[in-house]
Protein backbone atom coordinates (compact mmCIF):
# COMPACT_ATOMS: atom_id res chain seq x y z
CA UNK A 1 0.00 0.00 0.00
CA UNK A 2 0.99 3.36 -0.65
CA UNK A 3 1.58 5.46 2.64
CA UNK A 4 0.89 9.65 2.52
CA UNK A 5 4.41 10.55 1.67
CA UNK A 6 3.93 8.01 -1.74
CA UNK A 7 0.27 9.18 -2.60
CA UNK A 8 1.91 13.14 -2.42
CA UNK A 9 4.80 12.03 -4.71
CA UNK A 10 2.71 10.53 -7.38
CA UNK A 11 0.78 13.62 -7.50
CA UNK A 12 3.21 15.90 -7.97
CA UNK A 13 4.68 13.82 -10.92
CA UNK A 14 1.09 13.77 -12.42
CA UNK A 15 0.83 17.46 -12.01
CA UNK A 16 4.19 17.95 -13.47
CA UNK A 17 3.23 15.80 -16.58
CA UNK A 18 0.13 17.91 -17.36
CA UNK A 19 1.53 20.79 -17.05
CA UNK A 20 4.21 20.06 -19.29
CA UNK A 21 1.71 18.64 -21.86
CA UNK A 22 0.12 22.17 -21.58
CA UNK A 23 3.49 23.87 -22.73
CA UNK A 24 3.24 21.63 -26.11
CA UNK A 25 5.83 19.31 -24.80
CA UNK A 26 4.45 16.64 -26.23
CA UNK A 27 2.54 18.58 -29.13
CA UNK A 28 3.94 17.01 -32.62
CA UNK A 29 4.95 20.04 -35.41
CA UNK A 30 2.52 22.74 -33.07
CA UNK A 31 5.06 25.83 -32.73
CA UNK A 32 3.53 27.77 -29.68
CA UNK A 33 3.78 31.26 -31.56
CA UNK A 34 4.02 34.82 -30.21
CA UNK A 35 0.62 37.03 -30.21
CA UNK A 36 0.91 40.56 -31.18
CA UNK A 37 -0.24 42.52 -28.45
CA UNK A 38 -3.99 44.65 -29.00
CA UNK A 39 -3.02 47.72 -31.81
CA UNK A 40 -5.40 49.28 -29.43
CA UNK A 41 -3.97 49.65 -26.26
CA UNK A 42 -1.52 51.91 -24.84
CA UNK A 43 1.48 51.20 -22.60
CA UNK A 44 2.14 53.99 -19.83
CA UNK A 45 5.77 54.46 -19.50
CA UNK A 46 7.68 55.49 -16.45
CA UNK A 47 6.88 58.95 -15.14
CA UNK A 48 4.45 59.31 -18.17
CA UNK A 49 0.07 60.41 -17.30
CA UNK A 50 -2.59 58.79 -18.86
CA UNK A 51 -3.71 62.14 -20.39
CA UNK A 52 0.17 62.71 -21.73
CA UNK A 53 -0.34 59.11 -23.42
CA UNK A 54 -4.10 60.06 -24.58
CA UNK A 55 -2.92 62.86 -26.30
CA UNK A 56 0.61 61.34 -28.44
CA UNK A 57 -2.26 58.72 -29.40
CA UNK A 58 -4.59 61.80 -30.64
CA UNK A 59 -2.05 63.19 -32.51
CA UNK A 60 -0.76 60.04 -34.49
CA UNK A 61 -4.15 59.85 -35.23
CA UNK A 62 -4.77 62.52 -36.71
CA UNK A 63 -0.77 62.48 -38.55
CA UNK A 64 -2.05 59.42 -39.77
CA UNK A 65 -5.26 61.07 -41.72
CA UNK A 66 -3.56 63.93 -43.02
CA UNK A 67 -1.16 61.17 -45.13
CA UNK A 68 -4.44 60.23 -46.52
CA UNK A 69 -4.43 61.45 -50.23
CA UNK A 70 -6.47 61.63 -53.27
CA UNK A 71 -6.16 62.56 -57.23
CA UNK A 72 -7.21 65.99 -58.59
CA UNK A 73 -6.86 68.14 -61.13
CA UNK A 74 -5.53 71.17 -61.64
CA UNK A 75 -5.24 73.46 -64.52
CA UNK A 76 -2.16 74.94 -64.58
CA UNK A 77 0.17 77.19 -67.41
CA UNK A 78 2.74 75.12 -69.62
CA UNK A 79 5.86 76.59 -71.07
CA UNK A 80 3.89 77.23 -74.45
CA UNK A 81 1.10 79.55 -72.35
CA UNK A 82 -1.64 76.56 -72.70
CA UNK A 83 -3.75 76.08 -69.56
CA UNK A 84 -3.32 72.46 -69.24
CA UNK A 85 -4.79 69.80 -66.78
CA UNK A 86 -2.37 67.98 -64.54
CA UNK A 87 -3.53 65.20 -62.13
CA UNK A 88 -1.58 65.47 -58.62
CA UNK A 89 -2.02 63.44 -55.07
CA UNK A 90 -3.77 66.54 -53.10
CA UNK A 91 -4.48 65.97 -48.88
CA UNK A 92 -7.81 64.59 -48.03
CA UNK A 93 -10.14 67.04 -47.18
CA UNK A 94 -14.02 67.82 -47.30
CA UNK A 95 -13.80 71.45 -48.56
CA UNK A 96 -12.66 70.15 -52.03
CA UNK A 97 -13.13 73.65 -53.67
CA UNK A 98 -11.76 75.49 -51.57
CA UNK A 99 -8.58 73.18 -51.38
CA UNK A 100 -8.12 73.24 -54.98
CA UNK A 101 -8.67 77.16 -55.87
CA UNK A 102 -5.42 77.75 -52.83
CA UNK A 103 -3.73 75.09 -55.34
CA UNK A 104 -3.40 77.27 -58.46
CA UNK A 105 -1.66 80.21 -55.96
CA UNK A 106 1.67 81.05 -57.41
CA UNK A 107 4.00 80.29 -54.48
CA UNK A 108 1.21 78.54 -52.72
CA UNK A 109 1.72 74.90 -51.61
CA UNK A 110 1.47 73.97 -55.40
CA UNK A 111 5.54 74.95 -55.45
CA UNK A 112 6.51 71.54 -54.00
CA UNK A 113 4.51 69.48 -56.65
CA UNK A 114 4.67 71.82 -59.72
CA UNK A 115 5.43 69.57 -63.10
CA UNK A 116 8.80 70.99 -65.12
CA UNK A 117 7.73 73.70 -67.15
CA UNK A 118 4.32 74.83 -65.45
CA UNK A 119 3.72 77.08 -63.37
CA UNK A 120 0.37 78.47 -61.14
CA UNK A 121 -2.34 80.86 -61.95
CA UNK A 122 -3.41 82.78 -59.68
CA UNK A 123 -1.92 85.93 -57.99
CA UNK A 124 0.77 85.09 -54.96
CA UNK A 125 -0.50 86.22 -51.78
CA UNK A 126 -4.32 85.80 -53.13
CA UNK A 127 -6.29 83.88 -50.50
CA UNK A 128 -9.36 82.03 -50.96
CA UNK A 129 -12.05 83.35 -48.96
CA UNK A 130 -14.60 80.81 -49.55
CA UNK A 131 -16.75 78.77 -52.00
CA UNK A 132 -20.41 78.38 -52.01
CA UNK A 133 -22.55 75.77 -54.06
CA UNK A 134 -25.64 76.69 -54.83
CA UNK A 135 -28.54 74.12 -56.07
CA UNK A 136 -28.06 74.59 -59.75
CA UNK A 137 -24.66 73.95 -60.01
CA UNK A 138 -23.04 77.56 -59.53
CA UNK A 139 -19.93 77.81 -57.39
CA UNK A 140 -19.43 81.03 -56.00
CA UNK A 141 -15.51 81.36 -55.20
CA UNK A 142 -14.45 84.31 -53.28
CA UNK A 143 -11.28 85.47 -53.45
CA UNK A 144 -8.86 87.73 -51.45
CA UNK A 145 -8.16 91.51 -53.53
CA UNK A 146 -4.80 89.91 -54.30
CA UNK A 147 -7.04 87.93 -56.74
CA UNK A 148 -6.65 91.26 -59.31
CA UNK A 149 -2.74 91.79 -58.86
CA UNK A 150 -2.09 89.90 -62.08
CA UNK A 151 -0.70 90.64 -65.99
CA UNK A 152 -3.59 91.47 -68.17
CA UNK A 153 -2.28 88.45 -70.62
CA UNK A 154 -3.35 86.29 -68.02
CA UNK A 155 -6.57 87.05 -67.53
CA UNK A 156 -8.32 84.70 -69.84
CA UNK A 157 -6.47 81.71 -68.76
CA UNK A 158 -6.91 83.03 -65.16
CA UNK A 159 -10.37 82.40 -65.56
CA UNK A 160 -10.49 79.05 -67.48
CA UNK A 161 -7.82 77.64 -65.13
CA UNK A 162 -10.63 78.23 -62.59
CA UNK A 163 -13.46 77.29 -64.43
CA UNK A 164 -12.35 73.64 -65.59
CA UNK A 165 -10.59 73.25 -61.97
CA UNK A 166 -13.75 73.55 -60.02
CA UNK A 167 -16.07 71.55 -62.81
CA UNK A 168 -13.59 68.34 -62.19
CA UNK A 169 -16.84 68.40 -59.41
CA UNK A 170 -20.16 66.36 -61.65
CA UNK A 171 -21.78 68.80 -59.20
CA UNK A 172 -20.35 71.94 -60.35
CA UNK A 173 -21.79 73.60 -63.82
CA UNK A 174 -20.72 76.88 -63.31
CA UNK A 175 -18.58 79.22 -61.74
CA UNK A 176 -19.03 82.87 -60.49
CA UNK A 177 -16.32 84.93 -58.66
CA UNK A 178 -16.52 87.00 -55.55
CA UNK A 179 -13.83 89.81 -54.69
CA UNK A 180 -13.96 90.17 -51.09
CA UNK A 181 -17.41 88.83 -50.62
CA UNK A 182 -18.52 90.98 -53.77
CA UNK A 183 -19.70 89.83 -57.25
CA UNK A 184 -17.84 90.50 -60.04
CA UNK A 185 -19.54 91.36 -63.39
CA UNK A 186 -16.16 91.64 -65.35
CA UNK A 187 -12.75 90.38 -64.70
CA UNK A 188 -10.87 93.15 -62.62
CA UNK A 189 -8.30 93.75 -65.26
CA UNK A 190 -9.39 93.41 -68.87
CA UNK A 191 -12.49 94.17 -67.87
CA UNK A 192 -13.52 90.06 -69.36
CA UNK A 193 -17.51 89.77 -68.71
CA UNK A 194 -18.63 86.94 -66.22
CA UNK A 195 -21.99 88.52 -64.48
CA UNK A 196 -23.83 85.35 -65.01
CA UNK A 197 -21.12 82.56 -64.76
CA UNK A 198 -18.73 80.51 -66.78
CA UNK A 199 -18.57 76.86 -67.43
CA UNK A 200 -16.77 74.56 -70.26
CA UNK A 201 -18.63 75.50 -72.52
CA UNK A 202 -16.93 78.98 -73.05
CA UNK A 203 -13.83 76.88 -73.62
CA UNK A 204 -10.35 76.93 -73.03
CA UNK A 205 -7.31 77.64 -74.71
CA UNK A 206 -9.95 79.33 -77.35
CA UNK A 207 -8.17 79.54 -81.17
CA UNK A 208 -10.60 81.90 -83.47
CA UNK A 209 -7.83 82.09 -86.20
CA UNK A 210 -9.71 81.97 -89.40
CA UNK A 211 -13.32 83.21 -88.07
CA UNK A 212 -14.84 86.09 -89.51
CA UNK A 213 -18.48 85.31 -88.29
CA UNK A 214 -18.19 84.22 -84.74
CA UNK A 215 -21.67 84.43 -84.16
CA UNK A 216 -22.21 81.57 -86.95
CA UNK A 217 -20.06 79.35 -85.17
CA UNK A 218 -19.85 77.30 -81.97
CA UNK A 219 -17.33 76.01 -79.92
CA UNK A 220 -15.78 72.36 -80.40
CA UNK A 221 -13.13 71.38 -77.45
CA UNK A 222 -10.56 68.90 -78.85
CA UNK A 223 -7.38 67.11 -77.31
CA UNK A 224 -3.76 67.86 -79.04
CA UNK A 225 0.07 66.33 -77.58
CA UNK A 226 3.04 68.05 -76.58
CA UNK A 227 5.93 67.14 -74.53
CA UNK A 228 7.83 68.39 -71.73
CA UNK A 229 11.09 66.52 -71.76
CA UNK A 230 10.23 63.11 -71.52
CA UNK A 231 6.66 63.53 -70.15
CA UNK A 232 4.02 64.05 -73.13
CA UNK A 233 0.59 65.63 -72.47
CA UNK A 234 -2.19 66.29 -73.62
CA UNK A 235 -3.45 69.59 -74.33
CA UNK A 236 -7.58 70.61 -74.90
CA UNK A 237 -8.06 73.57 -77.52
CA UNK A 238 -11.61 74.76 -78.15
CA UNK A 239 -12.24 76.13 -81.67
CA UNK A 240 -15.21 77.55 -83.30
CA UNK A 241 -16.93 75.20 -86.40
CA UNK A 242 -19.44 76.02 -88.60
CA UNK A 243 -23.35 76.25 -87.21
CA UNK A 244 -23.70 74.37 -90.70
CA UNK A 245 -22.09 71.34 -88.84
CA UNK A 246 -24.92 69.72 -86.63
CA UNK A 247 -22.79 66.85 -85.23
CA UNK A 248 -20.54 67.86 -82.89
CA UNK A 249 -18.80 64.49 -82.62
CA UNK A 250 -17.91 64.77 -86.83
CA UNK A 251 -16.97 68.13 -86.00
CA UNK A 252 -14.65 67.07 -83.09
CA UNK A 253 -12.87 64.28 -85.08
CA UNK A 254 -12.58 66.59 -88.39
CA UNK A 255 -10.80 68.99 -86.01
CA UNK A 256 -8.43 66.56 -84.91
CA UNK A 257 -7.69 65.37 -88.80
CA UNK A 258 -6.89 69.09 -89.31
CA UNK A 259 -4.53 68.77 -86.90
CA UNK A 260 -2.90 71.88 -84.40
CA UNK A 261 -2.00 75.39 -85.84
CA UNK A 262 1.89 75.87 -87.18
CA UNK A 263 3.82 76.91 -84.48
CA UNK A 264 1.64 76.20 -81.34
CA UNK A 265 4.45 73.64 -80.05
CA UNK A 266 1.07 70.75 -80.09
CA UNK A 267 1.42 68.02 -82.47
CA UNK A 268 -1.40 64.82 -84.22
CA UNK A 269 -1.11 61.42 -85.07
CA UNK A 270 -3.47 61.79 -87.59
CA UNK A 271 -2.47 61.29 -90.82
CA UNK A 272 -4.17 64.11 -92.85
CA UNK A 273 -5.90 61.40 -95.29
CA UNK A 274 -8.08 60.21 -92.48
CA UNK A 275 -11.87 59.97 -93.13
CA UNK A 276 -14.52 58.91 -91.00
CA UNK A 277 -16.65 56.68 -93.62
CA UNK A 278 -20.12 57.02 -92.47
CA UNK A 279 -21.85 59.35 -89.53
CA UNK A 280 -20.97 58.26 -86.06
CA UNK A 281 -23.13 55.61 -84.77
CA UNK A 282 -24.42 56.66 -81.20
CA UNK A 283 -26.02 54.76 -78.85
CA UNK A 284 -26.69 54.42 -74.77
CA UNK A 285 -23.28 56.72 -74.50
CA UNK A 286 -21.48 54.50 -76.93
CA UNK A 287 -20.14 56.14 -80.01
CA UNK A 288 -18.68 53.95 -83.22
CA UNK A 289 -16.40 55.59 -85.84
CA UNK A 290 -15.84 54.02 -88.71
CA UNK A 291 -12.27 55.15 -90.33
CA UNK A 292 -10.57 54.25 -93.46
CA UNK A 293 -7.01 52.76 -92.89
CA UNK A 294 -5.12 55.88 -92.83
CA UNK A 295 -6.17 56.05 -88.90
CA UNK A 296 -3.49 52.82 -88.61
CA UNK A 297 -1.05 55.83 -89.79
CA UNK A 298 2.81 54.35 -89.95
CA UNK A 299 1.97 52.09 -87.72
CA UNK A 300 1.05 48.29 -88.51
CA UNK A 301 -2.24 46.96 -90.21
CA UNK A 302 -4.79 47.25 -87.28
CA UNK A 303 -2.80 49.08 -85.08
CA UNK A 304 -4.20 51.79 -83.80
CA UNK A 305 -1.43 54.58 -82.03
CA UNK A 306 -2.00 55.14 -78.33
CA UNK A 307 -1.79 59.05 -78.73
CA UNK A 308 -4.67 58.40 -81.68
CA UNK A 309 -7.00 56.44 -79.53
CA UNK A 310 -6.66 59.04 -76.20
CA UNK A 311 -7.16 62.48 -78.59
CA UNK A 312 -10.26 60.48 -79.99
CA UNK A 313 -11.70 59.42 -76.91
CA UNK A 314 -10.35 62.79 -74.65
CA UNK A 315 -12.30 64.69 -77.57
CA UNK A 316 -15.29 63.29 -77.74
CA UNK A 317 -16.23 62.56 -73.67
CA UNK A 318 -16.33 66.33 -73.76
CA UNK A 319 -19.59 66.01 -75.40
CA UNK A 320 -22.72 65.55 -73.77
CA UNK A 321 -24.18 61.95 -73.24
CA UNK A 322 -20.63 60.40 -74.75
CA UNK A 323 -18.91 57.90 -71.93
CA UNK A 324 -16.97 55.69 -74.82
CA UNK A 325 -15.75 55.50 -78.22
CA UNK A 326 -15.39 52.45 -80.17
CA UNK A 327 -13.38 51.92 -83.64
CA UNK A 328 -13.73 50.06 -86.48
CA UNK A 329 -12.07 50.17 -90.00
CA UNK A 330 -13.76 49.43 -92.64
CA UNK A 331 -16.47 48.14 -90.72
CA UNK A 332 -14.39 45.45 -88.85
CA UNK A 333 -13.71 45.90 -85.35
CA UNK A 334 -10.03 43.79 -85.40
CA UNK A 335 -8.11 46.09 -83.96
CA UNK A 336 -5.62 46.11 -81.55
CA UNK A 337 -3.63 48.51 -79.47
CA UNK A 338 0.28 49.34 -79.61
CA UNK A 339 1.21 46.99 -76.50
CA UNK A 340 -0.75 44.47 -78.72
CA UNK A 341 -4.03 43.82 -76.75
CA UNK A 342 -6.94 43.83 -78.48
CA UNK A 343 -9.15 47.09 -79.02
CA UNK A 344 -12.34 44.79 -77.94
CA UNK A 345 -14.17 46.51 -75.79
CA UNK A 346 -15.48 50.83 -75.83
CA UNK A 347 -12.58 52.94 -74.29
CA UNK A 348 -13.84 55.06 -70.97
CA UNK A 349 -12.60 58.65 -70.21
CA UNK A 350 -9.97 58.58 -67.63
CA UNK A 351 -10.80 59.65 -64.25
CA UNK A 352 -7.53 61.55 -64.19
CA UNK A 353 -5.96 63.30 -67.17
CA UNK A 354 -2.24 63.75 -67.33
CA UNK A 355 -0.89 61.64 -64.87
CA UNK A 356 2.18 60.47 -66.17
CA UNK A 357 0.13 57.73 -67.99
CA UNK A 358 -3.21 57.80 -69.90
């Protein structure tokens, strides 16, 4: 028989064997692993409050959300005087209007992301008051009376750097501007009339060479390329067409066929045989043009160039109710792109335009 002394023994050397068990002694390929501790909680350290701790938390917090960016665009001046769109990583923020308008001040914080060759719009030392929306679409911006400290050459990009800044926004149709809470009727310089607004569709980077009868015309916006060292661009021009042309979208593409005026510094791809060989096809935002072969240009049978296809498709998404463009030639829809994949499927508008990449 065991006496007490054995009975207290044996226990121990059961309790010993469990509690090895527990520590995965006798666990086969189970690794005990290390747990991360909670990414929640805080660790006091010596001599250091609660509140002191509360606080350092607070404030990574809130370094942590100002990191957060997003993609916007912002019409700035190239070396060739075009107001051009370029698509930079801004801080999120909810007043979206009014961060954008204090991004086009010259020596603003645009300086530390400014492309080669561009520079900002609007007066240095302007300030942006504030923006309003109102229900129909009008932004009010209101601007500091720095705003009207600038060369009177300027004035009309000025204004469309502005304009097509602000309608990035599918909310915003139009744009009036405020000097020191009051409304302008005229630019403060050239005296340019804006009393009841301005939106896209007064254009940008406006050419009128070779109109006699303005008000037998209307305006056509269409995409041209440049380059800034290695970087190309592109670069929207609005020009006036004859009222005799009803289709805007035969308009646009004869416009880029035609090609940019001598001595603008913008070039085409377009061969200057290209036809379109039937009226664009439209349908539920689609539209289908139908080229001869001279759209391949030097490029292979059923190629179709990349700066081609993003003029065409740039151009044309400026016009109401168009979201995509398909191609064809000759009626056959076998195209493919430069990289080689196929041209299947309608091309979309960017979300961004000149980001480095289309």
């Amino acid at each position: 028989m065991f006496n007490r002394r054995s009975w207290k023994l044996a226990a121990s050397v059961v309790t010993s064997l469990l509690l090895l068990s527990g520590c995965g002694l006798f666990q086969k390929d189970d690794a005990v692993k290390e747990i991360d501790p909670p990414q929640d909680v805080s660790y006091l350290k010596d001599g250091q409050s609660l509140q002191e701790v509360t606080k350092e938390n607070e404030g990574k917090q809130e370094k942590e959300k100002a990191t957060e960016t997003v993609k916007r665009e912002l019409y700035l001046i190239d070396k060739n005087g075009f107001v051009v769109p370029q698509t930079v990583e801004l801080p999120k923020t909810q007043a979206v209007a009014k961060q954008v308008l204090e991004y086009l001040v010259e020596d603003g914080p645009v300086s530390e992301i400014l492309p080669n060759g561009f520079r900002a719009v609007l007066p240095a030392g302007t300030t942006v008051l504030g923006t309003k929306l109102e229900k129909d679409g009008t932004l009010i911006a209101d601007f500091s009376p720095e705003f009207a400290h600038y060369k009177p050459e300027d004035e009309k990009k000025i204004l469309q750097a502005i304009t097509w800044t602000l309608t990035q926004f599918d909310n915003v149709k139009r744009v009036k501007i405020r000097i020191n809470g009051y409304d302008q009727d005229v630019m403060p310089v050239n005296k340019t009339p804006i009393q009841g607004g301005v939106s896209r569709a007064d254009g940008i980077n406006i050419e009128a060479n070779g109109v006699n009868d303005i008000t037998n015309t209307h305006p056509v916006t269409v995409y041209f390329v440049t380059q800034q060292g290695n970087e190309t661009y592109y670069v929207p021009v609005t020009r006036r067409v004859s009222n005799k042309e009803k289709d805007n979208i035969t308009a646009a593409v004869n416009e880029l066929i035609k090609g940019p005026d001598y001595g603008s510094g913008l070039v085409s791809s377009f061969q200057p045989d290209t036809k379109l060989l039937e009226k664009p096809k439209y349908e539920d935002g689609k539209v289908t043009l139908n080229f001869n072969e001279a759209i391949y240009g030097s490029n292979k049978k059923n190629v179709i160039a990349d700066d081609v296809l993003n003029c065409l498709v740039l151009s044309l998404t400026e016009q109401k109710g168009v979201e995509s463009v398909a191609i064809t030639v000759n009626g056959k829809a076998n195209l493919v792109r430069e990289d080689g994949k196929p041209l299947a499927k309608p091309v979309t508008r960017p979300e961004n335009v000149n980001t480095g990449r289309f």
